[in-house]
N, C-alpha and C. Protein backbone atom coordinates (compact mmCIF):
# COMPACT_ATOMS: atom_id res chain seq x y z
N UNK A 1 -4.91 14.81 17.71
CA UNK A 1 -4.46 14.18 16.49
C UNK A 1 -3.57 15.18 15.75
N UNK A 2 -2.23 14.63 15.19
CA UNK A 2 -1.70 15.49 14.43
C UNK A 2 -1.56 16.21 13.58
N UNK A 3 -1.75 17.37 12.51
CA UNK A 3 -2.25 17.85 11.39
C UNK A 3 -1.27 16.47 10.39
N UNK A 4 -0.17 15.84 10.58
CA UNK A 4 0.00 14.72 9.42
C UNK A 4 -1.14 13.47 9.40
N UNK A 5 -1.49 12.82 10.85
CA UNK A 5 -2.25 12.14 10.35
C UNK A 5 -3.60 12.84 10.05
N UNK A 6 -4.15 13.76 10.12
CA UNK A 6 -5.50 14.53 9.59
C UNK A 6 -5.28 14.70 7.92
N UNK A 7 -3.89 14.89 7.56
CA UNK A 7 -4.05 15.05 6.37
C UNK A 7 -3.75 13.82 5.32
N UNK A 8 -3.60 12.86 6.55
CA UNK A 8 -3.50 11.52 5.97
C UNK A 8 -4.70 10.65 5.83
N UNK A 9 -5.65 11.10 6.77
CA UNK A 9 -7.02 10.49 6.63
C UNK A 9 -7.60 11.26 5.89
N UNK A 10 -7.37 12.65 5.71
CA UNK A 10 -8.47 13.24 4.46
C UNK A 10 -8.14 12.54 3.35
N UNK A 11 -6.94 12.18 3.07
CA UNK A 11 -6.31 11.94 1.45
C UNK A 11 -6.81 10.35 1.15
N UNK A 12 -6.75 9.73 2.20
CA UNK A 12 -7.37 8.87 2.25
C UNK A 12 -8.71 8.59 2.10
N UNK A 13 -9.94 9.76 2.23
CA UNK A 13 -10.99 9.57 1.94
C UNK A 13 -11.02 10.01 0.87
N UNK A 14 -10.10 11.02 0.36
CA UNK A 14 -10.60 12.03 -0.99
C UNK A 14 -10.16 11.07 -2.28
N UNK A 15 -9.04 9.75 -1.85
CA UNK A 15 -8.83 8.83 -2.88
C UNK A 15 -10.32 7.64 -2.84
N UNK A 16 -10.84 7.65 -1.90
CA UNK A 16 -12.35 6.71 -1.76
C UNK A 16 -12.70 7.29 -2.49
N UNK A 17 -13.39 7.98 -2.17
CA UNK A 17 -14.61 9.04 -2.82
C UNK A 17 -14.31 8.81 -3.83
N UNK A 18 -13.41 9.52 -4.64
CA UNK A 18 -12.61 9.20 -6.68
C UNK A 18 -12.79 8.32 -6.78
N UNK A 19 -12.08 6.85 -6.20
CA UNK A 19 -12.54 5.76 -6.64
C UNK A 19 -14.15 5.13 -6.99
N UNK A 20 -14.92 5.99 -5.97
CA UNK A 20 -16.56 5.75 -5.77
C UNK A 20 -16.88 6.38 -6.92
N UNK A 21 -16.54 7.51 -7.01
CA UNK A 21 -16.85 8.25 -8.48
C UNK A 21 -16.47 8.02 -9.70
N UNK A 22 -15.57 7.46 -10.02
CA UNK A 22 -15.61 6.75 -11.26
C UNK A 22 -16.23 5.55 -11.11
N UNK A 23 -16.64 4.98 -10.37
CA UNK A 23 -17.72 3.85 -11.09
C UNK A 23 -16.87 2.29 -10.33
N UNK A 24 -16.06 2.57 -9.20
CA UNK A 24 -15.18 1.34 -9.29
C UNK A 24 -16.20 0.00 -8.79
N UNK A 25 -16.61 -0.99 -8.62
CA UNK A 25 -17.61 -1.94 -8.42
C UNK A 25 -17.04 -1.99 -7.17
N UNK A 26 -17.75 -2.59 -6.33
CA UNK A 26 -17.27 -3.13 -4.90
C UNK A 26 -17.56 -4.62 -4.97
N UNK A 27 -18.36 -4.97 -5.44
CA UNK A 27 -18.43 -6.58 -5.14
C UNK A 27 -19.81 -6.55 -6.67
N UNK A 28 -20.27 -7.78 -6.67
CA UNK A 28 -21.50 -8.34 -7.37
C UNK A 28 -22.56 -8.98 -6.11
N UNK A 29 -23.56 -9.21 -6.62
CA UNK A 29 -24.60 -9.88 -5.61
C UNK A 29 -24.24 -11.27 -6.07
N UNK A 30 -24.42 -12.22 -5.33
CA UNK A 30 -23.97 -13.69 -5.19
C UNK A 30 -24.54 -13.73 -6.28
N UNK A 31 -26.36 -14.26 -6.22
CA UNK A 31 -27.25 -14.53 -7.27
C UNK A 31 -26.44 -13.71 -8.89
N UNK A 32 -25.94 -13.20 -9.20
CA UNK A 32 -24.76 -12.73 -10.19
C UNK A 32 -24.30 -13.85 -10.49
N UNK A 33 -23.49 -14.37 -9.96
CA UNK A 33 -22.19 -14.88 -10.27
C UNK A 33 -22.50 -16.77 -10.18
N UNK A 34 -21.94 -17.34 -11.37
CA UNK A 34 -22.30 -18.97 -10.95
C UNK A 34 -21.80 -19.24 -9.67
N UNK A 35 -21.73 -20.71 -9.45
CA UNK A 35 -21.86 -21.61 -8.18
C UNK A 35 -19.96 -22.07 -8.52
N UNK A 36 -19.50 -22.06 -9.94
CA UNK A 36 -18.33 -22.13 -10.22
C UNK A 36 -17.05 -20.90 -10.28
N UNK A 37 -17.85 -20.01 -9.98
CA UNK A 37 -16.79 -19.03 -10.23
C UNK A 37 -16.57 -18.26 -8.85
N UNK A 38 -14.94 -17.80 -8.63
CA UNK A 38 -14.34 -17.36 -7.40
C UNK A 38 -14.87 -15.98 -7.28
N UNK A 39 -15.20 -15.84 -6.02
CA UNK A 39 -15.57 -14.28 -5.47
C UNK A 39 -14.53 -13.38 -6.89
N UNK A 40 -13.45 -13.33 -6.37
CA UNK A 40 -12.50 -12.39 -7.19
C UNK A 40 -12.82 -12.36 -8.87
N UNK A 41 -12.85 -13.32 -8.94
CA UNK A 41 -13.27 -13.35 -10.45
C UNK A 41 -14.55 -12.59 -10.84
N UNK A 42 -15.29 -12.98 -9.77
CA UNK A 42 -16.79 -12.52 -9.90
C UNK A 42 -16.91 -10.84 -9.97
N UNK A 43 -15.93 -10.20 -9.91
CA UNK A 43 -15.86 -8.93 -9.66
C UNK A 43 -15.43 -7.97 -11.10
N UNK A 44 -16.00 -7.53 -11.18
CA UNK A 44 -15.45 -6.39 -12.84
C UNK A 44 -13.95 -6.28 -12.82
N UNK A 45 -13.17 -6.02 -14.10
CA UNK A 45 -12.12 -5.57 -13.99
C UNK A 45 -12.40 -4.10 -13.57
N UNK A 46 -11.19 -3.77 -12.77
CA UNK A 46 -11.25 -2.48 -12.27
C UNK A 46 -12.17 -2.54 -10.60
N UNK A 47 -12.63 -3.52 -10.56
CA UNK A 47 -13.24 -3.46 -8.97
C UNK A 47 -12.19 -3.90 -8.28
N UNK A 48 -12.63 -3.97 -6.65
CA UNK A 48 -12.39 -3.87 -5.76
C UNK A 48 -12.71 -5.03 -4.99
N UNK A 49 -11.85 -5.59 -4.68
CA UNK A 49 -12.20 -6.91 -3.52
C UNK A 49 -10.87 -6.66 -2.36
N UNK A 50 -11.93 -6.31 -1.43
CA UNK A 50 -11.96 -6.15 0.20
C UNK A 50 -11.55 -6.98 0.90
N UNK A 51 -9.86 -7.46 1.46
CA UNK A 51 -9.93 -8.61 2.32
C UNK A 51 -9.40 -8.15 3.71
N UNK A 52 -9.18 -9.36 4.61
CA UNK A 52 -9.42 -8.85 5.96
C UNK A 52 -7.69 -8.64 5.77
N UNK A 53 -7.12 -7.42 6.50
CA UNK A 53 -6.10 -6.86 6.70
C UNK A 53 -4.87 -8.10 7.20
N UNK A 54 -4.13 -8.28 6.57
CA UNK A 54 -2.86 -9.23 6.55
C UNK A 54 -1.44 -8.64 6.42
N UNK A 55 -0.55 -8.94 7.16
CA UNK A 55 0.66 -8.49 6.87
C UNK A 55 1.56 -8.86 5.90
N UNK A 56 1.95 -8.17 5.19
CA UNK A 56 2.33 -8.20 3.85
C UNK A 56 4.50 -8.58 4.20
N UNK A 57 4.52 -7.74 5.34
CA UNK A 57 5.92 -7.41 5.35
C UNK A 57 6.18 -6.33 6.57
N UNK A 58 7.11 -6.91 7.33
CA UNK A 58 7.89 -5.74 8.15
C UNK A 58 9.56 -5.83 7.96
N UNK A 59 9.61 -5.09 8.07
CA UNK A 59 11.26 -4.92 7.97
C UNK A 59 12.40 -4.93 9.48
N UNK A 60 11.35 -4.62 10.68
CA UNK A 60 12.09 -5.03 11.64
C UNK A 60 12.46 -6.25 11.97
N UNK A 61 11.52 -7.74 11.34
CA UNK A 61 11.99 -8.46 11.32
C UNK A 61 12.70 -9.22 10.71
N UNK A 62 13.39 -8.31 9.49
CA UNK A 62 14.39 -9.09 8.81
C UNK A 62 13.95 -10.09 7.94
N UNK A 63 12.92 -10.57 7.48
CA UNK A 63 12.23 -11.83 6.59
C UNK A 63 12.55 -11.36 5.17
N UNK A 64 10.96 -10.05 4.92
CA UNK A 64 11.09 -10.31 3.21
C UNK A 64 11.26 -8.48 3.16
N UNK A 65 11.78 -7.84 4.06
CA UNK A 65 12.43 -6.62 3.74
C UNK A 65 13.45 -6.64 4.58
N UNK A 66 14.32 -5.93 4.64
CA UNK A 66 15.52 -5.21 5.32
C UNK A 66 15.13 -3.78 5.89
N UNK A 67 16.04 -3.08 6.76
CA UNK A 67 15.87 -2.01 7.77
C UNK A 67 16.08 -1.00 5.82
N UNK A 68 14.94 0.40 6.34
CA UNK A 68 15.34 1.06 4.94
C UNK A 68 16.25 2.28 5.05
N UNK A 69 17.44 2.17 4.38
CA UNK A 69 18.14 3.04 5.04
C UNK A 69 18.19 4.53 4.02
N UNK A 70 18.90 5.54 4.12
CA UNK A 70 18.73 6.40 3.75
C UNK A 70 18.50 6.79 2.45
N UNK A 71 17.59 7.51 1.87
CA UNK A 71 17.17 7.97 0.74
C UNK A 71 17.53 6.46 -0.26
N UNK A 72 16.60 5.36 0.18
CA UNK A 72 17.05 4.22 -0.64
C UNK A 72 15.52 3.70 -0.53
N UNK A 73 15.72 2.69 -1.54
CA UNK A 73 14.75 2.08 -2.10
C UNK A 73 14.69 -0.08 -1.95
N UNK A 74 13.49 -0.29 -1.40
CA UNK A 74 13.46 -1.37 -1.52
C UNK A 74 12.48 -1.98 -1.93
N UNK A 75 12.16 -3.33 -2.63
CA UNK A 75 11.03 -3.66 -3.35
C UNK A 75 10.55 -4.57 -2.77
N UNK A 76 8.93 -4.96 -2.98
CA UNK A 76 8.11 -6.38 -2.19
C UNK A 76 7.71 -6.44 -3.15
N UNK A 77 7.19 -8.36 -3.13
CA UNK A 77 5.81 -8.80 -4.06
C UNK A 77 4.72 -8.61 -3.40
N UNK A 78 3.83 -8.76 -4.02
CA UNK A 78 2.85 -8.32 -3.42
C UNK A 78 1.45 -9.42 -3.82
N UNK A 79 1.73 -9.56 -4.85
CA UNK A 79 0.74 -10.42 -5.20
C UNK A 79 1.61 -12.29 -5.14
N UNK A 80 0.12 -13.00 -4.52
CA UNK A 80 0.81 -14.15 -4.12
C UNK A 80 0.63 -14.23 -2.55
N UNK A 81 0.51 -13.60 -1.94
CA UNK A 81 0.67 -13.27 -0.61
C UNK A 81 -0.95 -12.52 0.42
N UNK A 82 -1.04 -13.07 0.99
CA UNK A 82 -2.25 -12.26 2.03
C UNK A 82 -3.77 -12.50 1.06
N UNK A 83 -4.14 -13.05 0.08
CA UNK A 83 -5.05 -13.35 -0.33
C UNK A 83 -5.13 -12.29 -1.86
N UNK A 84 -3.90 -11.98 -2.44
CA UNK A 84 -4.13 -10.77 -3.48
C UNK A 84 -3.84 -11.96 -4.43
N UNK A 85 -4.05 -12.13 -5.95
CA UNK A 85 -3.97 -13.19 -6.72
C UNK A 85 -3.12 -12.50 -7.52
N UNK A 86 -2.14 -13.43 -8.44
CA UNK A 86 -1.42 -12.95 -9.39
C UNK A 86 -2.09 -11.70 -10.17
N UNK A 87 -1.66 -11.19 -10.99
CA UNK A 87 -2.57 -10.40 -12.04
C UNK A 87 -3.59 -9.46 -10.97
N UNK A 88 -2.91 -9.28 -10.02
CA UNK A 88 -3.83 -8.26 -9.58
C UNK A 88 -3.62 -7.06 -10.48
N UNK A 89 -4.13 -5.59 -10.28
CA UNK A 89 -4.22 -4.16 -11.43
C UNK A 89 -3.31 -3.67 -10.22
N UNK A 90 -4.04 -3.96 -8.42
CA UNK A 90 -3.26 -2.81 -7.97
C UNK A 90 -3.85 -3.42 -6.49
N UNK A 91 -3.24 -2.57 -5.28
CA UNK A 91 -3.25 -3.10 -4.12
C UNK A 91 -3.36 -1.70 -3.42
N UNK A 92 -4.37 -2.60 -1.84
CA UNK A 92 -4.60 -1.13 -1.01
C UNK A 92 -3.81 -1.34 0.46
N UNK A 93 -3.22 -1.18 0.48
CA UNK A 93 -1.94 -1.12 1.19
C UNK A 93 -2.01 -0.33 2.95
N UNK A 94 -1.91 -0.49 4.00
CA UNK A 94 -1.62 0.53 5.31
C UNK A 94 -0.06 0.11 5.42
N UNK A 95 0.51 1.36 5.08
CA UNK A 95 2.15 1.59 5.43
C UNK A 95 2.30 2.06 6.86
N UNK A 96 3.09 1.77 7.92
CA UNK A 96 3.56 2.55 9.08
C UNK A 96 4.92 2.11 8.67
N UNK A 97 5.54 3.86 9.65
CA UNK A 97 7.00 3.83 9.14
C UNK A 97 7.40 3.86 10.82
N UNK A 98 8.32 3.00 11.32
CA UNK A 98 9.10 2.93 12.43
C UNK A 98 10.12 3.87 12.74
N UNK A 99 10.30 4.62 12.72
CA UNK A 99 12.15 5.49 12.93
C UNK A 99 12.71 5.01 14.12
N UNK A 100 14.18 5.06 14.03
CA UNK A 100 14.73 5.03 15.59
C UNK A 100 14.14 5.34 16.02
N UNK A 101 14.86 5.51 17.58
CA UNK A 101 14.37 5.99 18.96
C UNK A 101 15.35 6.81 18.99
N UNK A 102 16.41 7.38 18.07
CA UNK A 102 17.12 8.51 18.10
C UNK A 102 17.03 9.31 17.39
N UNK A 103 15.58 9.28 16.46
CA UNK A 103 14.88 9.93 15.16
C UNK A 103 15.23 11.65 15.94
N UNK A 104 16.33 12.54 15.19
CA UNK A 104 16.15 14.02 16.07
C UNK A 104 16.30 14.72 14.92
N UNK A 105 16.58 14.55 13.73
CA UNK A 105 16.48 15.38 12.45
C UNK A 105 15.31 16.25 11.98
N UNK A 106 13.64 15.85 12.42
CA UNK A 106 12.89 16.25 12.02
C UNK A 106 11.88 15.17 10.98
N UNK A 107 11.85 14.35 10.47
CA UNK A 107 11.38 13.56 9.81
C UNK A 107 11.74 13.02 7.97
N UNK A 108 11.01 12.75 7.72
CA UNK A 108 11.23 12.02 6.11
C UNK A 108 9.99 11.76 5.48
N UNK A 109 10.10 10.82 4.24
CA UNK A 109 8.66 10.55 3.37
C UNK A 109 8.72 9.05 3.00
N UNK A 110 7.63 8.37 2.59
CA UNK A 110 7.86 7.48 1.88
C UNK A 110 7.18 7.45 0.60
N UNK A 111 7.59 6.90 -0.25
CA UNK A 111 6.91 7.13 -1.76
C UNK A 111 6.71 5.65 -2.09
N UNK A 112 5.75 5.30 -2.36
CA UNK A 112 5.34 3.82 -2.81
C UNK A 112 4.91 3.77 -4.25
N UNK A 113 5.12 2.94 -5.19
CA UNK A 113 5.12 2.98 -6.81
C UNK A 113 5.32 1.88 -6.75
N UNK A 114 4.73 1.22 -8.20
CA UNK A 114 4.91 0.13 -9.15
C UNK A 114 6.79 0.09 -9.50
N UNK A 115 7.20 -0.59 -8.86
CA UNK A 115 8.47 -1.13 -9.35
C UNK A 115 9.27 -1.16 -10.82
N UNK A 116 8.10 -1.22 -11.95
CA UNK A 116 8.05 -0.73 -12.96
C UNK A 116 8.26 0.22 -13.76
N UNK A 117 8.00 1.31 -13.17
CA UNK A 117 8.13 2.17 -13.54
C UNK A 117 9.31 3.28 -12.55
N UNK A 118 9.52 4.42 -13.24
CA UNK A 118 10.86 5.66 -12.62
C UNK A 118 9.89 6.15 -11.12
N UNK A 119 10.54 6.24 -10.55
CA UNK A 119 10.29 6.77 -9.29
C UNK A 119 9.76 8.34 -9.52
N UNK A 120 8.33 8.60 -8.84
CA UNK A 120 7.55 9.87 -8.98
C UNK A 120 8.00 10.63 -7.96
N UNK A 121 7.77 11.91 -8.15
CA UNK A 121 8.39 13.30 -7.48
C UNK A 121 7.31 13.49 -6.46
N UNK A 122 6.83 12.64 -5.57
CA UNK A 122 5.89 12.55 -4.57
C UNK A 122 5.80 11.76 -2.97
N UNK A 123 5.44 12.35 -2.25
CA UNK A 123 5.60 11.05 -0.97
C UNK A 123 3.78 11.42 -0.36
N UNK A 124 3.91 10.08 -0.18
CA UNK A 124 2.54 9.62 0.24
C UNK A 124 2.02 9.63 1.60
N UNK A 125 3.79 9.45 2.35
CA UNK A 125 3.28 9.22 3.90
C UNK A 125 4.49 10.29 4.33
N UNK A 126 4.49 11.19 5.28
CA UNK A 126 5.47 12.26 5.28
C UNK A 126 5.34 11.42 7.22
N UNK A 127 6.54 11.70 7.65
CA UNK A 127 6.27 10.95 8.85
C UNK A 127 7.58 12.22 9.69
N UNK A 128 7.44 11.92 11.20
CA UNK A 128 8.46 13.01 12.16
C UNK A 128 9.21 12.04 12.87
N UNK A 129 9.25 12.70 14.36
CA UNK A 129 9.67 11.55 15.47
C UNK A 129 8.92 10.45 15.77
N UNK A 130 7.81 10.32 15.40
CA UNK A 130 6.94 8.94 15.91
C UNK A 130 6.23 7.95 14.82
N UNK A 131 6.21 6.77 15.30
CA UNK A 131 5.75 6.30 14.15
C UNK A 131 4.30 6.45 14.05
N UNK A 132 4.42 6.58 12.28
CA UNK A 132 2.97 7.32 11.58
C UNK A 132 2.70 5.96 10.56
N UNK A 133 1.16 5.81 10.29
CA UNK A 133 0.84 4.91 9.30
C UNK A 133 0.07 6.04 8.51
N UNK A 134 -0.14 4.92 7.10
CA UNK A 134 -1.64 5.79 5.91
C UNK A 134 -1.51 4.65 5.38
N UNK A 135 -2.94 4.95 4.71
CA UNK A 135 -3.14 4.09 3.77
C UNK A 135 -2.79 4.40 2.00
N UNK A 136 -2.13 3.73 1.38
CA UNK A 136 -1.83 3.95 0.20
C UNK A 136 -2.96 3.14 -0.97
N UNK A 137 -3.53 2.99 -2.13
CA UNK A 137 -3.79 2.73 -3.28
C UNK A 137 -2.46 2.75 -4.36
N UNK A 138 -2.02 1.59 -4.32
CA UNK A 138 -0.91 1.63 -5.32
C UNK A 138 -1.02 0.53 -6.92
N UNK A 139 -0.59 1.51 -8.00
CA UNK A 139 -0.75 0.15 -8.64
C UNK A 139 0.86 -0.94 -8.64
N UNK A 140 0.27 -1.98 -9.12
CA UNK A 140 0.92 -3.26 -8.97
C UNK A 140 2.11 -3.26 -10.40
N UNK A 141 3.13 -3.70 -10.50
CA UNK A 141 3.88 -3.43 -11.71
C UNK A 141 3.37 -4.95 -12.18
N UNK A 142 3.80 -5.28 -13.82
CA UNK A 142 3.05 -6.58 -14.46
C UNK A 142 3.50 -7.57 -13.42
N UNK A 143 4.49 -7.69 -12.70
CA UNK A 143 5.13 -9.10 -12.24
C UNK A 143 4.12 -9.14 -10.78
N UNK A 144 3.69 -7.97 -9.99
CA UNK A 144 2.80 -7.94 -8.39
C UNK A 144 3.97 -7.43 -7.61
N UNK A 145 4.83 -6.06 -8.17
CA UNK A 145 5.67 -5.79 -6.94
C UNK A 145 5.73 -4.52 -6.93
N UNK A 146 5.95 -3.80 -6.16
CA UNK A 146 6.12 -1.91 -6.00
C UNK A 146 7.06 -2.00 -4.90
N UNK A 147 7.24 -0.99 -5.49
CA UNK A 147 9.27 -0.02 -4.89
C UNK A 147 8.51 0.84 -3.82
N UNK A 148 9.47 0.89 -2.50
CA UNK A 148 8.96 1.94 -1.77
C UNK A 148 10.30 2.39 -1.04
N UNK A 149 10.10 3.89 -1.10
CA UNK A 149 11.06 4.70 -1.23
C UNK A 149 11.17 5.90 -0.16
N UNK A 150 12.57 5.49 1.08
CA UNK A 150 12.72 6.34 2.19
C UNK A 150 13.55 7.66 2.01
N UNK A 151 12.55 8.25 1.99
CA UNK A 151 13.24 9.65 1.60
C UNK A 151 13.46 10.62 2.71
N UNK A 152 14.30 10.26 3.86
CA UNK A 152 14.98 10.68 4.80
C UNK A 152 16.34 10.50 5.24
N UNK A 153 16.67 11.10 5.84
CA UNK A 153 18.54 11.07 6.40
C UNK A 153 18.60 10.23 6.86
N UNK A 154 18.07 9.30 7.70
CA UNK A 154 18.52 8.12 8.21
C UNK A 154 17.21 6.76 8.01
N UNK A 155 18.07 5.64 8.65
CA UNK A 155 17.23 4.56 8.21
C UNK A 155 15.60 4.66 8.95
N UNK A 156 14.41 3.70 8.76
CA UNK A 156 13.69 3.53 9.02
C UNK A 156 13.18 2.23 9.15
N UNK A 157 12.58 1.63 9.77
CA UNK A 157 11.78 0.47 9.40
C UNK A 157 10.00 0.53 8.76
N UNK A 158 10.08 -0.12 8.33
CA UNK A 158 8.74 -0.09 7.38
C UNK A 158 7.45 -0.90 7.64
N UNK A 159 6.38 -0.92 7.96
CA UNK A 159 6.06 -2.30 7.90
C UNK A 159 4.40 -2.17 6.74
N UNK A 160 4.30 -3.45 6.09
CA UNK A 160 3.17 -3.09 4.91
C UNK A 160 2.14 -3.99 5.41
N UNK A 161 0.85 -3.57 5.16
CA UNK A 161 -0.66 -4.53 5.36
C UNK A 161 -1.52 -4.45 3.97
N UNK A 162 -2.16 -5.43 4.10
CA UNK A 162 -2.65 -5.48 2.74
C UNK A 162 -4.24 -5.11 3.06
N UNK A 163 -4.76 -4.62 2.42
CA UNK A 163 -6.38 -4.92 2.96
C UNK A 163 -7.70 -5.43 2.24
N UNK A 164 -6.71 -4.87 0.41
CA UNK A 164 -7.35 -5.31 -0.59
C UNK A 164 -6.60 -4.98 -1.89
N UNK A 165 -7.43 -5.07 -2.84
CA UNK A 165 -6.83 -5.42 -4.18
C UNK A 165 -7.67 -4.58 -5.10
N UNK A 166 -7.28 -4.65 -6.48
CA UNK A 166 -7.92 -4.11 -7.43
C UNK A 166 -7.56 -5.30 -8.42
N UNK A 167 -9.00 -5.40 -9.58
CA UNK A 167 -8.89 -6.75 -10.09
C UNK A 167 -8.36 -6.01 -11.70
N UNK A 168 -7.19 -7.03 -12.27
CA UNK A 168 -6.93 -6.71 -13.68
C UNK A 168 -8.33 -6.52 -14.62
């Protein structure tokens, strides 16, 4: 295994764990919640509802992204789609980044953010010659969309999964 994805699964647990540690809910017990009200609802603001992994978006196929080309930026909705509800707070995301097959520069980053807001001085998924995934925790801008941002010399393809949500 590569020291990127090792340091992509630690970061990935060390953002669990935080989340576990502040208190985030994972679900309610049924007996909780009436016979009228939706799982999601049933959940605290600030929890967590877990769905089964759906594709959000790839970009090799041309649908609801484009190929990402250099040090550029493109945006998805996010909510509306794969079982995340409007008004979601925030979304848990598995990014893999595609490069050519003539990827010889050395690699790039991707930076994923709320659309909303200025682009942060950070990349989340640092990727080389092969394609690399991680999982991101991103929040959602008010409308359900985040900017994600190829910060390498040449293009990439992208592709996004959803797996879960965070409730407003």
């Amino acid at each position: 295994m590569s020291l990127q994805r090792i340091r992509s699964r630690i970061g990935a647990v060390i953002c669990s764990l935080a989340l576990l540690a502040i208190g985030v809910v994972v679900g309610l017990a049924a007996n909780q919640a009436s016979a009228a009200t939706s799982s999601a609802a049933a959940v605290n603001s600030g929890g967590v509802v877990m769905l089964a992994p759906c594709r959000v978006a790839d970009s090799r196929q041309r649908t609801t992204l484009t190929p990402f080309f250099e040090h550029a930026t493109e945006y998805l909705g996010v909510t509306g789609t794969c079982g995340v509800p409007s008004g979601a707070a925030g979304a848990i995301l598995s990014i893999t980044v595609v490069p050519p097959w003539y990827f010889s520069y050395g690699g790039g980053y991707v930076t994923v953010y709320p659309d909303s807001v200025a682009q942060p001085n950070v990349s989340q998924i640092s990727f080389n010659w092969y394609n690399t995934s991680g999982e991101v925790t991103v929040q959602l801008s008010p409308r359900g969309w985040i900017a994600i941002y190829n910060g390498s010399p040449d293009f990439v393809d992208i592709i996004v999964d959803v797996s879960g949500y965070i409730v407003a």
